[in-house]
Protein backbone atom coordinates (compact mmCIF):
# COMPACT_ATOMS: atom_id res chain seq x y z
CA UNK A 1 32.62 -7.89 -9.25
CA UNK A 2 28.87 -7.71 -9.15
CA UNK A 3 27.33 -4.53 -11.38
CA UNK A 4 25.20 -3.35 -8.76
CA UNK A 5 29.38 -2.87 -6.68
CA UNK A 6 30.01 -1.22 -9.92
CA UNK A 7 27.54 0.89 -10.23
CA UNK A 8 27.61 2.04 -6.54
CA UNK A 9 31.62 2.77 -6.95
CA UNK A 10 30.92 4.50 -9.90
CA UNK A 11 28.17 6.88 -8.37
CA UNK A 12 30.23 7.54 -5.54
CA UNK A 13 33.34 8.67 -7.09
CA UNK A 14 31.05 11.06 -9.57
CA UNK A 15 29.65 12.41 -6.49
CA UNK A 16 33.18 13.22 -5.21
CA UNK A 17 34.22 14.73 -8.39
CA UNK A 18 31.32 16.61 -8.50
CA UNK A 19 31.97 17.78 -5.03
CA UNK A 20 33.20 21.37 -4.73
CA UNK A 21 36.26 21.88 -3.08
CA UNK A 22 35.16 23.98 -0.12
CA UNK A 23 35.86 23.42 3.60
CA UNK A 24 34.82 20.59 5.37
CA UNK A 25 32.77 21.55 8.69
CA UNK A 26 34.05 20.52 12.00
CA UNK A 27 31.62 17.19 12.00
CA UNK A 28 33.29 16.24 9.12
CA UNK A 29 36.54 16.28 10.76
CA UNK A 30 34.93 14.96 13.51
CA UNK A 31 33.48 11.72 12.21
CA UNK A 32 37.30 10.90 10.39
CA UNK A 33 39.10 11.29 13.63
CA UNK A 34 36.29 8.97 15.37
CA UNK A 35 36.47 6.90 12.89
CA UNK A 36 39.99 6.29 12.58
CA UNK A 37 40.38 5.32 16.58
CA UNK A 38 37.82 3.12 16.02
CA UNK A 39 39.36 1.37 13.33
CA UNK A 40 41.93 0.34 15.89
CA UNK A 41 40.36 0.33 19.32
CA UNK A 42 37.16 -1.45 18.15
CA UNK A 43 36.10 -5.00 20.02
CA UNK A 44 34.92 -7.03 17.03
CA UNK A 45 36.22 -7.50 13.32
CA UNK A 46 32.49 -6.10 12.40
CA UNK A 47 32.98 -2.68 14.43
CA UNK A 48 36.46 -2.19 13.17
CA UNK A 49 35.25 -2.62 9.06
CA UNK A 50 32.41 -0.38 9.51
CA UNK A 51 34.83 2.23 11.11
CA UNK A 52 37.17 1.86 8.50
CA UNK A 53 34.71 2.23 5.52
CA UNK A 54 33.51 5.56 7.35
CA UNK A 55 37.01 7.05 7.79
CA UNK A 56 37.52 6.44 4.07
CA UNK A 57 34.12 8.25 3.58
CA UNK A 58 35.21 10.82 5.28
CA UNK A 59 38.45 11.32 4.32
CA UNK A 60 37.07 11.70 0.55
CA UNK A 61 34.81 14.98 2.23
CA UNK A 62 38.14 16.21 3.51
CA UNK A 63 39.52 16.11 0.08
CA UNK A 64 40.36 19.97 -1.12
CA UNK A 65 40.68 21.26 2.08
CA UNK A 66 43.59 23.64 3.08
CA UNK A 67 46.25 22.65 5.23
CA UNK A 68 45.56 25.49 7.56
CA UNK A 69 41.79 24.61 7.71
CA UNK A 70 42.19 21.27 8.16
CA UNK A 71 45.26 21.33 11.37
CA UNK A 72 42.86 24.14 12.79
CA UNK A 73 39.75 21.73 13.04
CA UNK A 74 41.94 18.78 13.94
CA UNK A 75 43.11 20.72 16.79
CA UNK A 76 39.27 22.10 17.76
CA UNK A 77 38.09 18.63 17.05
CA UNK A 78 40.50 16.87 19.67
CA UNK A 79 39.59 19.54 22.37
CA UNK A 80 35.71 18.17 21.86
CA UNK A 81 36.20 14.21 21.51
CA UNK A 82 35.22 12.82 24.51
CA UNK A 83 35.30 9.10 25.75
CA UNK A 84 31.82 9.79 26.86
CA UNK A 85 30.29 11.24 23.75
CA UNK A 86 32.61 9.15 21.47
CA UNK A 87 30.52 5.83 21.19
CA UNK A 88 27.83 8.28 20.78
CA UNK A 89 29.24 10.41 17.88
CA UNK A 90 30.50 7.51 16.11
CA UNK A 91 27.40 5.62 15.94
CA UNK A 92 25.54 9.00 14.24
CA UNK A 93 28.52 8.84 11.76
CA UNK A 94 28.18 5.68 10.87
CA UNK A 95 24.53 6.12 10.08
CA UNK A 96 25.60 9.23 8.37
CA UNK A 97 27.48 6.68 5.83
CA UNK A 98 24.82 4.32 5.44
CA UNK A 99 22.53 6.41 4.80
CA UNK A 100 24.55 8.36 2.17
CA UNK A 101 25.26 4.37 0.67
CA UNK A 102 21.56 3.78 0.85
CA UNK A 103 21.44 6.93 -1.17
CA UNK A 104 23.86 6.00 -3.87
CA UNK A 105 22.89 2.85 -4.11
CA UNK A 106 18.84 3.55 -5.07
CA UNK A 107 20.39 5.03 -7.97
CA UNK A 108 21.33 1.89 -9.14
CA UNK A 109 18.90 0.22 -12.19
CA UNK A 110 17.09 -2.38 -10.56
CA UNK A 111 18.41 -5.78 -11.57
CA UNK A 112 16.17 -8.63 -12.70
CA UNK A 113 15.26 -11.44 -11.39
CA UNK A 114 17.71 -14.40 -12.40
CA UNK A 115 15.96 -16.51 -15.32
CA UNK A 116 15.26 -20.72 -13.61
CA UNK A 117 17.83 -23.19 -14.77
CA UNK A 118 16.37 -24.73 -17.97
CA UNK A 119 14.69 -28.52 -17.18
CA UNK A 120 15.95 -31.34 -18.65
């Protein structure tokens, strides 16, 4: 595995430790649900990875939650999901990962530049 993958998996899983273990709000929720029926109803091997890497983004914010909290958002979350708004809402979680990856990731030591192949 390459450092920088290290390094990024390493960030993010101090980040979740260091996470307190408080509710998750309702876009949380949200965003996991999308993301899950995305992971299967997606058109292209592309849409369907990116959905999958955000549900397991967002099922590490949903970490610590109550039962009761979480079945009570679940339940407000499905009464809001529409298929008109759902393209919509994934897309913004989506970016919500990426950007949170671009975040982690800038954290990272920059590497240096590989050394030219001695000449002969």
């Amino acid at each position: 595995m390459s450092r920088k993958f290290c390094l990024t998996v390493s960030a993010a899983a101090a980040l979740v430790a260091a996470a307190p273990a408080t509710a998750a709000p309702a876009e949380d929720v949200r965003c996991f649900m999308l993301s899950n029926l995305f992971a299967q109803k997606a058109a292209t091997d592309q849409a369907k990875k990116v959905a999958q890497s955000s549900a397991y983004y967002y099922l590490g914010k949903l970490q610590g939650m109550g039962d009761a909290d979480l079945r009570r958002l679940i339940a407000e979350q499905q009464k809001q999901i529409t298929q008109a708004s759902a393209s919509s809402d994934m897309l913004a979680c989506a970016r919500t990962v990426t950007a949170s990856g671009q975040r982690i990731q800038s954290f990272a030591p920059a590497q240096a530049a590989p050394r030219p192949a001695p000449r002969r």
